[in-house]
PDB file of N, CA and C in Angstrom:
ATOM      1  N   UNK A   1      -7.316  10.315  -0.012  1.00  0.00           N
ATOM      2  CA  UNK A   1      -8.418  11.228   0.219  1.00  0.00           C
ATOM      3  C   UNK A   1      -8.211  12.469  -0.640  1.00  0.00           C
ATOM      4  N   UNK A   2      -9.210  12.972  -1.371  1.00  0.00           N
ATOM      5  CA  UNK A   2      -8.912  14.146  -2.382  1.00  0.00           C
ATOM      6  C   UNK A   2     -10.265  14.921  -1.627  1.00  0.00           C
ATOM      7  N   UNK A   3      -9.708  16.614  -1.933  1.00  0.00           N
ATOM      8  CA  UNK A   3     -10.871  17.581  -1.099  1.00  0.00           C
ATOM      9  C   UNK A   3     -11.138  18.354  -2.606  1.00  0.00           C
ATOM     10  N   UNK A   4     -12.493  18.082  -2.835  1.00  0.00           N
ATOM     11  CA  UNK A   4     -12.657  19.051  -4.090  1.00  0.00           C
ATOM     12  C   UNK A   4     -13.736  20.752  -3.026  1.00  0.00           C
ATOM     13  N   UNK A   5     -13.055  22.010  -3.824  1.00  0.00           N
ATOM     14  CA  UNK A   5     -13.999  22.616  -3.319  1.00  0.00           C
ATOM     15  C   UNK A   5     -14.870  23.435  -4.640  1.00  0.00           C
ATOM     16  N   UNK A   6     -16.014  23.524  -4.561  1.00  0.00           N
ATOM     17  CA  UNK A   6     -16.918  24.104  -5.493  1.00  0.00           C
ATOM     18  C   UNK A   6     -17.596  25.586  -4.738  1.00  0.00           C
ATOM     19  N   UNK A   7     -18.010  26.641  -5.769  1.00  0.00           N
ATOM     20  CA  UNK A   7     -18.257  27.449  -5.923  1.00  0.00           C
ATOM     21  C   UNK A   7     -20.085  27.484  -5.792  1.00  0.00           C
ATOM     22  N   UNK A   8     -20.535  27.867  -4.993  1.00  0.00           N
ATOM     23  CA  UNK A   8     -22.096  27.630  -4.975  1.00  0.00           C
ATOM     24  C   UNK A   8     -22.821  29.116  -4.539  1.00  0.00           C
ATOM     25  N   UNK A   9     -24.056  28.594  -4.721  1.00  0.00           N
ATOM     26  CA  UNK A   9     -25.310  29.650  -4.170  1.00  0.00           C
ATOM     27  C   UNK A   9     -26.398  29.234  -3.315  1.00  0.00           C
ATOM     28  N   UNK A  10     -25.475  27.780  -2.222  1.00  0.00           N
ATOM     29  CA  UNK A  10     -26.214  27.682  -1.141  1.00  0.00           C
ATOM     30  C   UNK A  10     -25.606  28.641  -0.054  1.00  0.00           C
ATOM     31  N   UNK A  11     -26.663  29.788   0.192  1.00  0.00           N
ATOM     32  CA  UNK A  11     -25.954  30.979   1.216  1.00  0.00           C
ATOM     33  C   UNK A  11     -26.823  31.091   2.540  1.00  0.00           C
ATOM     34  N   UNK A  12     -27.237  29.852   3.179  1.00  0.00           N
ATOM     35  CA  UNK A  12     -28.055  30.378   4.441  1.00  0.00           C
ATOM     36  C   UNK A  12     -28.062  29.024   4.946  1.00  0.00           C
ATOM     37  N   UNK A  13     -28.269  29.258   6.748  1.00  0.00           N
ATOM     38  CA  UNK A  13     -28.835  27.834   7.036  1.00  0.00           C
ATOM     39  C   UNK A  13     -29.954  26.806   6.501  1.00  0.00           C
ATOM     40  N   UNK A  14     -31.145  27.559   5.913  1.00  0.00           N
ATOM     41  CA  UNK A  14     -32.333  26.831   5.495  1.00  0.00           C
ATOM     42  C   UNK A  14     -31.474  26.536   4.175  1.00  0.00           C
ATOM     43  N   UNK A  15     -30.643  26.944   3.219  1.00  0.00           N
ATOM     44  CA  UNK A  15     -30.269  26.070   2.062  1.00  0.00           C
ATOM     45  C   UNK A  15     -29.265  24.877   2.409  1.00  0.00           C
ATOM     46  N   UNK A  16     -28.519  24.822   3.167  1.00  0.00           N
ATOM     47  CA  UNK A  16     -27.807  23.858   3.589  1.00  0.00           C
ATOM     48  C   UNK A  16     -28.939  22.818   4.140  1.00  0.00           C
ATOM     49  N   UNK A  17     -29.949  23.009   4.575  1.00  0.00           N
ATOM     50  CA  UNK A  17     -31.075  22.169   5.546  1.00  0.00           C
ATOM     51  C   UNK A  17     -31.471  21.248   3.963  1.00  0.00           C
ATOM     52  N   UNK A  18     -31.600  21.983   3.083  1.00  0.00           N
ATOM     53  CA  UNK A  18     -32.067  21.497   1.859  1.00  0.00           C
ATOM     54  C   UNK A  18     -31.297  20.429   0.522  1.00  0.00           C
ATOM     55  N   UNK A  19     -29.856  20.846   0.802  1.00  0.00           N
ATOM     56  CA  UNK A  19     -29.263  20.127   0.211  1.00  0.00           C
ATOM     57  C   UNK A  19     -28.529  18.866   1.449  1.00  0.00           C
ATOM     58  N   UNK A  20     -28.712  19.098   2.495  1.00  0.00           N
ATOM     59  CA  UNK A  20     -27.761  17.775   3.221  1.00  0.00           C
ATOM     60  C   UNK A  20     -28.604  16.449   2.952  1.00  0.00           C
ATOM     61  N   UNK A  21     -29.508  16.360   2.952  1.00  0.00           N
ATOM     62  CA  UNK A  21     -30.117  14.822   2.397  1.00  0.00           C
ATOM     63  C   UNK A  21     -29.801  14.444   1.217  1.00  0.00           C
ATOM     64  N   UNK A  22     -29.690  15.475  -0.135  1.00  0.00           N
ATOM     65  CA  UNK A  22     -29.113  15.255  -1.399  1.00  0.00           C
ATOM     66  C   UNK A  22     -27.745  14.733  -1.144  1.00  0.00           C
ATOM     67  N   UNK A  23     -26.942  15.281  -0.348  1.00  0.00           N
ATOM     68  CA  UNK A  23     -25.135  15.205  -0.858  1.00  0.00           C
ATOM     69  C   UNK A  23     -25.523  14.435   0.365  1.00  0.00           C
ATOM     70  N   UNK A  24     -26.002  13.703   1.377  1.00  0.00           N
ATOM     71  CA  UNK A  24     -25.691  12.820   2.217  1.00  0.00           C
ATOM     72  C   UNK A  24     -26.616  11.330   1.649  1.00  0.00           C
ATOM     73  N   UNK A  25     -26.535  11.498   0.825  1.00  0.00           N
ATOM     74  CA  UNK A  25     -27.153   9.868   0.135  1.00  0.00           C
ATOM     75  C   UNK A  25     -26.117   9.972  -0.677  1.00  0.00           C
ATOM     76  N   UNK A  26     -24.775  10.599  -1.606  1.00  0.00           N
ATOM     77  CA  UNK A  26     -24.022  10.324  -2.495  1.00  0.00           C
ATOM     78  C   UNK A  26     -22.949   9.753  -1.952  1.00  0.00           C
ATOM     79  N   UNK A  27     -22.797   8.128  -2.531  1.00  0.00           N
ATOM     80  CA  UNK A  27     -21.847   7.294  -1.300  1.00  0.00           C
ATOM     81  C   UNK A  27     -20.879   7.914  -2.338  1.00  0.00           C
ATOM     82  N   UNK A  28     -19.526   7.873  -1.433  1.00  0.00           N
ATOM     83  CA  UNK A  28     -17.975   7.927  -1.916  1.00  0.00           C
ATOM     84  C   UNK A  28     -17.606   9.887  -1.279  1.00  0.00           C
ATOM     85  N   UNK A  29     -18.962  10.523  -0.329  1.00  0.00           N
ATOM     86  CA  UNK A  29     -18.804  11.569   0.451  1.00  0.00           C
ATOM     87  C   UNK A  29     -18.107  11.047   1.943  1.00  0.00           C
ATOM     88  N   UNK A  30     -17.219  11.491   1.916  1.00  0.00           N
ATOM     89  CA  UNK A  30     -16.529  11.002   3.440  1.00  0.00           C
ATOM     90  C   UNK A  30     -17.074  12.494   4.463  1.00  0.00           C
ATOM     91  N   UNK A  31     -16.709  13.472   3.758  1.00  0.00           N
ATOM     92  CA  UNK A  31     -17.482  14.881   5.098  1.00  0.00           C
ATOM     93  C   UNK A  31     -17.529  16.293   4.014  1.00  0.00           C
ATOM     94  N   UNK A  32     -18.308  17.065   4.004  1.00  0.00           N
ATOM     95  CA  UNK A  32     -18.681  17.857   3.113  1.00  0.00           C
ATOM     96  C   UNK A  32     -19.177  18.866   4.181  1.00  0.00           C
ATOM     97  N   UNK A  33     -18.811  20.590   3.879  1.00  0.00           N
ATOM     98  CA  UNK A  33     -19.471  21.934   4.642  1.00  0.00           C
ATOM     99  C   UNK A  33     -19.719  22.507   3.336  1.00  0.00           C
ATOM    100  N   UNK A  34     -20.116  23.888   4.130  1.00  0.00           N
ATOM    101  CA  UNK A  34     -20.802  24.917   2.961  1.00  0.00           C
ATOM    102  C   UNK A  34     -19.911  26.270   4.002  1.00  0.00           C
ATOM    103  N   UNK A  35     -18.839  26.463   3.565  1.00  0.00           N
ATOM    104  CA  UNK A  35     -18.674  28.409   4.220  1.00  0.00           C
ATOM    105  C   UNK A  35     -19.908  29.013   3.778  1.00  0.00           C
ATOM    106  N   UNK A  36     -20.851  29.579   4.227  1.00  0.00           N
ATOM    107  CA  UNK A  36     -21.680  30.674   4.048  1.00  0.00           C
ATOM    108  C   UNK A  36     -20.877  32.296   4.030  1.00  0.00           C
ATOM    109  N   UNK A  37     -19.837  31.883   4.740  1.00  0.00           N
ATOM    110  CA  UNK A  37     -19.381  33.134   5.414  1.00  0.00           C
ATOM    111  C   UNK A  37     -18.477  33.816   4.068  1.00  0.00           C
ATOM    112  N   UNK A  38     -18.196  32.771   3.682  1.00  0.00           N
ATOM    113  CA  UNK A  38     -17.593  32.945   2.242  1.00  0.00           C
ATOM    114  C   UNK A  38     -18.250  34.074   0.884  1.00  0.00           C
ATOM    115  N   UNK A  39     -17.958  35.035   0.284  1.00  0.00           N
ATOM    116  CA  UNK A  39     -18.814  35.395  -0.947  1.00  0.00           C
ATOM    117  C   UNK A  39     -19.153  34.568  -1.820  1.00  0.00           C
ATOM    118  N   UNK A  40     -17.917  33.572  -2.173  1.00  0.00           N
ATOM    119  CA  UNK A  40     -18.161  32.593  -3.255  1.00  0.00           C
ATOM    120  C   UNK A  40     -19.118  31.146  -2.672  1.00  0.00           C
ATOM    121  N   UNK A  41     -19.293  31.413  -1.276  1.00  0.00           N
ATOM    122  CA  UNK A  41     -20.025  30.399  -0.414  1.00  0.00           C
ATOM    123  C   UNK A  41     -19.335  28.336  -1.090  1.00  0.00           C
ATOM    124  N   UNK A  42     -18.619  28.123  -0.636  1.00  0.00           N
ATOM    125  CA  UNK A  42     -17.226  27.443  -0.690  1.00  0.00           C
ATOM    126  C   UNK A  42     -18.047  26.450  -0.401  1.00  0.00           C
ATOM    127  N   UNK A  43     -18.482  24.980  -1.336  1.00  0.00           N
ATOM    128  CA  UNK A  43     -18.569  23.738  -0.680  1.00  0.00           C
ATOM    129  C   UNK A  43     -17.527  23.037  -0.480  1.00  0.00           C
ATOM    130  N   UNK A  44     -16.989  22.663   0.212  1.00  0.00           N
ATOM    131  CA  UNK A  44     -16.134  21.835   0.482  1.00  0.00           C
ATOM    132  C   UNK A  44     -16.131  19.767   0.183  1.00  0.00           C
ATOM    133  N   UNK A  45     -15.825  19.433  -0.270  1.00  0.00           N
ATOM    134  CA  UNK A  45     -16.020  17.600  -0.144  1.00  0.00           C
ATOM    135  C   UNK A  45     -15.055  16.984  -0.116  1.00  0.00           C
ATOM    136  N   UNK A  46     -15.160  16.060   0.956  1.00  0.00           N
ATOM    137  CA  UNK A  46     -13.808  14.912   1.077  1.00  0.00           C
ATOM    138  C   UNK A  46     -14.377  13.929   0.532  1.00  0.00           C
ATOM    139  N   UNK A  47     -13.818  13.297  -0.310  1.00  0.00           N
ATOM    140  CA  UNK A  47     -14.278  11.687  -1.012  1.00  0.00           C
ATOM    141  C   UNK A  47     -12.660  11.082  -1.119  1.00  0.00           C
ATOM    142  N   UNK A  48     -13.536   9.912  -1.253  1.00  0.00           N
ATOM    143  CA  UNK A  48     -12.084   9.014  -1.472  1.00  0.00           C
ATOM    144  C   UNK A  48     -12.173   8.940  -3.016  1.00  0.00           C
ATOM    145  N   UNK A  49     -12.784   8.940  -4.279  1.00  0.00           N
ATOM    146  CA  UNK A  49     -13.080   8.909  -4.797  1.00  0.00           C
ATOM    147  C   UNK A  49     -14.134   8.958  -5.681  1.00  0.00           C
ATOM    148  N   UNK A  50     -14.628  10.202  -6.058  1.00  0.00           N
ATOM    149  CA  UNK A  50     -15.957  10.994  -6.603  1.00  0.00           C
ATOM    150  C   UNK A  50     -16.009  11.568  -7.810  1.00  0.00           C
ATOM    151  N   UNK A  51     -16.488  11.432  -8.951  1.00  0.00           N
ATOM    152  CA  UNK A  51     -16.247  12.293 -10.324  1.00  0.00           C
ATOM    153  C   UNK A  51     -16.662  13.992  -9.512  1.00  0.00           C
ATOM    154  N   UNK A  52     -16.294  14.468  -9.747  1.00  0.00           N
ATOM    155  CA  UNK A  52     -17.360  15.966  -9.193  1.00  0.00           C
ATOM    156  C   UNK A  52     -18.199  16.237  -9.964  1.00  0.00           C
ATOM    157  N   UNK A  53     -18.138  15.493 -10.662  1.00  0.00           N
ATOM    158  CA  UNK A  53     -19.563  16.001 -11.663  1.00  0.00           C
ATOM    159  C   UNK A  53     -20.651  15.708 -11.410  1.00  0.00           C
ATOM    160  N   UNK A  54     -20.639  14.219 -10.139  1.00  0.00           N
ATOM    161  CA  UNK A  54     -21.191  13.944  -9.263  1.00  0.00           C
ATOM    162  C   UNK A  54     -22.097  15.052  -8.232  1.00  0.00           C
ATOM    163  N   UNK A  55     -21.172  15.372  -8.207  1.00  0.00           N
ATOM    164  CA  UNK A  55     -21.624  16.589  -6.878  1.00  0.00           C
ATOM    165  C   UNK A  55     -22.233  18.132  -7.589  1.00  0.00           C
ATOM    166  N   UNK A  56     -21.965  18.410  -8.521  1.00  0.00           N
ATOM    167  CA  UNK A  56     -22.714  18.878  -9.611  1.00  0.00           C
ATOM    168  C   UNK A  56     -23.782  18.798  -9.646  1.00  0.00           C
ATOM    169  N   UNK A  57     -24.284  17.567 -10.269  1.00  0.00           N
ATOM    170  CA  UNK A  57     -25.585  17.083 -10.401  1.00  0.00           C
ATOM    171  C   UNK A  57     -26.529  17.262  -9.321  1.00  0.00           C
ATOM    172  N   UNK A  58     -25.961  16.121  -8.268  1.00  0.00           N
ATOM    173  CA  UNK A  58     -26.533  16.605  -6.938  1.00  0.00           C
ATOM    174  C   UNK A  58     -27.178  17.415  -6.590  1.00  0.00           C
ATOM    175  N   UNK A  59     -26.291  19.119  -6.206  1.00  0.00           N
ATOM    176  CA  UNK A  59     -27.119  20.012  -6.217  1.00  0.00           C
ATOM    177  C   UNK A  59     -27.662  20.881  -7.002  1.00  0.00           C
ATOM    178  N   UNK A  60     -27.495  20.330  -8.830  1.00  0.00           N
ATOM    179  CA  UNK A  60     -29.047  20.817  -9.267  1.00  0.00           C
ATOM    180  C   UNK A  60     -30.209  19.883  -8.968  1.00  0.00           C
ATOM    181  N   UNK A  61     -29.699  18.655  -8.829  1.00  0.00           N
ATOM    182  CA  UNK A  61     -31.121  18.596  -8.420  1.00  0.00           C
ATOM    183  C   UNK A  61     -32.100  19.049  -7.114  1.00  0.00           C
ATOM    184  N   UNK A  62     -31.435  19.486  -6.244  1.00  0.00           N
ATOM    185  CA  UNK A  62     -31.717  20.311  -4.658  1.00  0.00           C
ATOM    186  C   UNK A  62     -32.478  21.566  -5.543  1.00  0.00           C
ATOM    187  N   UNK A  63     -31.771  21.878  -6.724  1.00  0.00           N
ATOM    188  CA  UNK A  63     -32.403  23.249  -7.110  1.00  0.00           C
ATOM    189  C   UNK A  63     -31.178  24.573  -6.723  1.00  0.00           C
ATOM    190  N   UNK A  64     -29.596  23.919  -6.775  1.00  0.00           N
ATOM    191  CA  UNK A  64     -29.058  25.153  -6.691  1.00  0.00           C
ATOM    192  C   UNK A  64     -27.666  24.652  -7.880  1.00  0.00           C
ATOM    193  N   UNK A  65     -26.626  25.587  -7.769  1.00  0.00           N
ATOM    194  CA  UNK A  65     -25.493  25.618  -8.596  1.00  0.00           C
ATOM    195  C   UNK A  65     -24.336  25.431  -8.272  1.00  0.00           C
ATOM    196  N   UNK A  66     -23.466  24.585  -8.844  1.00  0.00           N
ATOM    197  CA  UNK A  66     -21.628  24.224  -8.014  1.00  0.00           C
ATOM    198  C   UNK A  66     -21.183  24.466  -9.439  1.00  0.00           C
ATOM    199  N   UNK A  67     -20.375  24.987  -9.014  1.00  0.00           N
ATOM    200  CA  UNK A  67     -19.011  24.935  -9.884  1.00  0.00           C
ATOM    201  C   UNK A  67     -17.247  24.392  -9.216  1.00  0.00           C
ATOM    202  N   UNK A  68     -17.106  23.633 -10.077  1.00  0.00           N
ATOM    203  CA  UNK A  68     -15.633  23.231  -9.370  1.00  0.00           C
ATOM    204  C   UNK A  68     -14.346  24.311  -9.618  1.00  0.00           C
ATOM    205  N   UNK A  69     -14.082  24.867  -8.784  1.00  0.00           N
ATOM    206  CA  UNK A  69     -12.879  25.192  -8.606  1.00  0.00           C
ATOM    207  C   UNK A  69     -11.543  24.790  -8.584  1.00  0.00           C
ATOM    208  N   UNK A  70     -11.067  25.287  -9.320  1.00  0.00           N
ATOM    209  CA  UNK A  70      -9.225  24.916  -9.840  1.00  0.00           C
ATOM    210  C   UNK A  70      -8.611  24.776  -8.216  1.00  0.00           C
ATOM    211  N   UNK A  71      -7.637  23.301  -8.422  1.00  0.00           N
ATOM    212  CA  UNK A  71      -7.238  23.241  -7.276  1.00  0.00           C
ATOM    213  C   UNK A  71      -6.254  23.893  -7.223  1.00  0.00           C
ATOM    214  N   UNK A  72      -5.935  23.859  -5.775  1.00  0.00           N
ATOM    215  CA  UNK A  72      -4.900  25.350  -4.921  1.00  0.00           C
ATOM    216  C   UNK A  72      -3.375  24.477  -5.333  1.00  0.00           C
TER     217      UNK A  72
END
């Protein structure tokens, strides 16, 4: 299991409402959040195996922005 976390500008409940049908149709997502509470608003994703570029894409197409973050 690998946890990638990305850097986004989904910052509210109604944007999370908007992207969970996007990132919940991308098979190889095992469980994925959004910290809001966060400044950098932190997606989180567990996959067993996922390019993240995957998850990238994803939410431009929702209409927002990820960036992957260097792992810890």
């Amino acid at each position: 299991m690998e946890t990638l976390k990305f850097k986004t500008n989904v910052n509210c409940g109604g944007c999370i409402a908007t992207v969970t049908p996007h990132l919940n149709q991308v098979k190889g997502i095992v469980k994925w959040s959004v910290d809001t509470s966060n400044p950098m608003k932190i997606l989180t994703v567990e996959t067993s195996e996922l390019d993240p570029d995957v998850i990238v894409e994803t939410l431009k197409s929702a209409g927002y922005k990820a960036d992957l973050m260097a792992s810890e």
